[in-house]
Protein backbone atom coordinates (compact mmCIF):
# COMPACT_ATOMS: atom_id res chain seq x y z
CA UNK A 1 0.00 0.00 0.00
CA UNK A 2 1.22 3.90 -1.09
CA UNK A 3 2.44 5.67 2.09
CA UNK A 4 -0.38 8.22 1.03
CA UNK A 5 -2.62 5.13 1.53
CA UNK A 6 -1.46 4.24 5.10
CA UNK A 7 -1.28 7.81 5.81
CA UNK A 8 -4.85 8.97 5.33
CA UNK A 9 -6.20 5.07 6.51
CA UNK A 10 -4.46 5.27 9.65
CA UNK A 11 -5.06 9.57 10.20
CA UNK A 12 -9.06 8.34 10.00
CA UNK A 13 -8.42 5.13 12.25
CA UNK A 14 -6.82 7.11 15.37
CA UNK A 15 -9.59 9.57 14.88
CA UNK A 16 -7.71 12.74 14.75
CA UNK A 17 -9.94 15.53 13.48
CA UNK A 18 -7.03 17.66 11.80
CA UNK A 19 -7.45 16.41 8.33
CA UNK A 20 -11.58 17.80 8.10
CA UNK A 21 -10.56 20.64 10.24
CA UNK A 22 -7.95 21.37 7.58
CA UNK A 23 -10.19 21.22 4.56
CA UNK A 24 -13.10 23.12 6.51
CA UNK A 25 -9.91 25.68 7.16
CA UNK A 26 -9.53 25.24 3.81
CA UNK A 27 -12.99 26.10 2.41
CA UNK A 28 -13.12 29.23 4.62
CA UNK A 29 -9.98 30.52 3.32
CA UNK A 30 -10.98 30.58 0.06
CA UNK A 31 -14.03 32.42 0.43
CA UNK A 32 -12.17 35.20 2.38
CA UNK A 33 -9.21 35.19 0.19
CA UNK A 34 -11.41 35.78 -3.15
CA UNK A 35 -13.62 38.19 -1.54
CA UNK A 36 -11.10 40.13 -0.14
CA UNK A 37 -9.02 39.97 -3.12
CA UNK A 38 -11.90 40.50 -5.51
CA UNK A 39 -12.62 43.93 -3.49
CA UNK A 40 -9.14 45.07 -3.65
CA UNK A 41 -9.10 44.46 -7.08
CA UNK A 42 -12.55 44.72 -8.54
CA UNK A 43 -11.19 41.48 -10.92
CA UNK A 44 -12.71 38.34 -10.67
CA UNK A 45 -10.07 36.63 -12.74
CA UNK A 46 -7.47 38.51 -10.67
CA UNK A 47 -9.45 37.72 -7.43
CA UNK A 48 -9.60 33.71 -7.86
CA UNK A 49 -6.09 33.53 -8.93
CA UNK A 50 -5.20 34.75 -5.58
CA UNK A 51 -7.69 33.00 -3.71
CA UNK A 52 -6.38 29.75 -5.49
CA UNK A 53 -2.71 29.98 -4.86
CA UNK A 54 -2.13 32.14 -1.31
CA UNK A 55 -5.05 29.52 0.36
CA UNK A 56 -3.80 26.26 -1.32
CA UNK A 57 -0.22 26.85 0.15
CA UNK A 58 -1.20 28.38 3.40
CA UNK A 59 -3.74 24.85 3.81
CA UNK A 60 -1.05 22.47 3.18
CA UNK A 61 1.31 24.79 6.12
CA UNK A 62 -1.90 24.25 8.38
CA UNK A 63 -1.89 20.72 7.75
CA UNK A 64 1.71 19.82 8.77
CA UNK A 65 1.15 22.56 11.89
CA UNK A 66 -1.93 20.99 13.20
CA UNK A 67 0.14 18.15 13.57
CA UNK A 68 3.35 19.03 14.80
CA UNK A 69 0.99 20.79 17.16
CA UNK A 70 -0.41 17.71 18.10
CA UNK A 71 2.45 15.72 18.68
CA UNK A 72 3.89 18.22 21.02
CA UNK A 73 0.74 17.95 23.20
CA UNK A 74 1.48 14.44 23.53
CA UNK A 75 4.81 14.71 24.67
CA UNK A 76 3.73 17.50 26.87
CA UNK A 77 1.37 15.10 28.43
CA UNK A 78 3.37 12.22 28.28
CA UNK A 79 6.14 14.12 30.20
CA UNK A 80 3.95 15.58 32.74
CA UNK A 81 2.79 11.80 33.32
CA UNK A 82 6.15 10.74 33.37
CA UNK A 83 7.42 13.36 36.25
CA UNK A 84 4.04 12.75 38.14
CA UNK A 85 4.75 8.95 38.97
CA UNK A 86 8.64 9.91 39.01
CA UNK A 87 6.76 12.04 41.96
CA UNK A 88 5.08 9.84 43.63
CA UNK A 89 7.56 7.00 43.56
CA UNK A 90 9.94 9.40 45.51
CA UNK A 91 7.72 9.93 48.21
């Protein structure tokens, strides 16, 4: 199986959220980056190109953030446990 495969079987098996929060983040950005664009610019054309392009990059940055941002909660936690029984086994 492709490592894309594994990736997005296993991402939906662990039921981590990040991948729909990222194309709901996703689906918002676009909207905001046309219409803001398109008002700048009064240009549709002009307006989608942006909103395809700026959002599309910034969705994939979100992607890898959300979890890099998860992982370090984990070891956060997993730390914290860690010094907690470390704790109470001293005592």
């Amino acid at each position: 199986m492709s490592a894309l495969k594994l990736f997005v079987h296993n991402h939906s098996a662990t039921g981590d959220q990040s991948l729909m929060k990222t194309i709901t983040f996703a689906i918002t950005h676009f909207v905001v980056a046309f219409s803001v664009a398109y008002l700048l610019t009064g240009d549709i054309l002009i307006g989608s190109l942006i909103a395809m392009v700026e959002p599309t990059i910034n969705t994939v940055a979100y992607f890898f953030h959300e979890k890099i941002w998860a992982r370090h909660q984990r070891n956060a936690t997993a730390n914290a446990l860690s010094v907690r029984q470390n704790t109470a086994q001293s005592c």
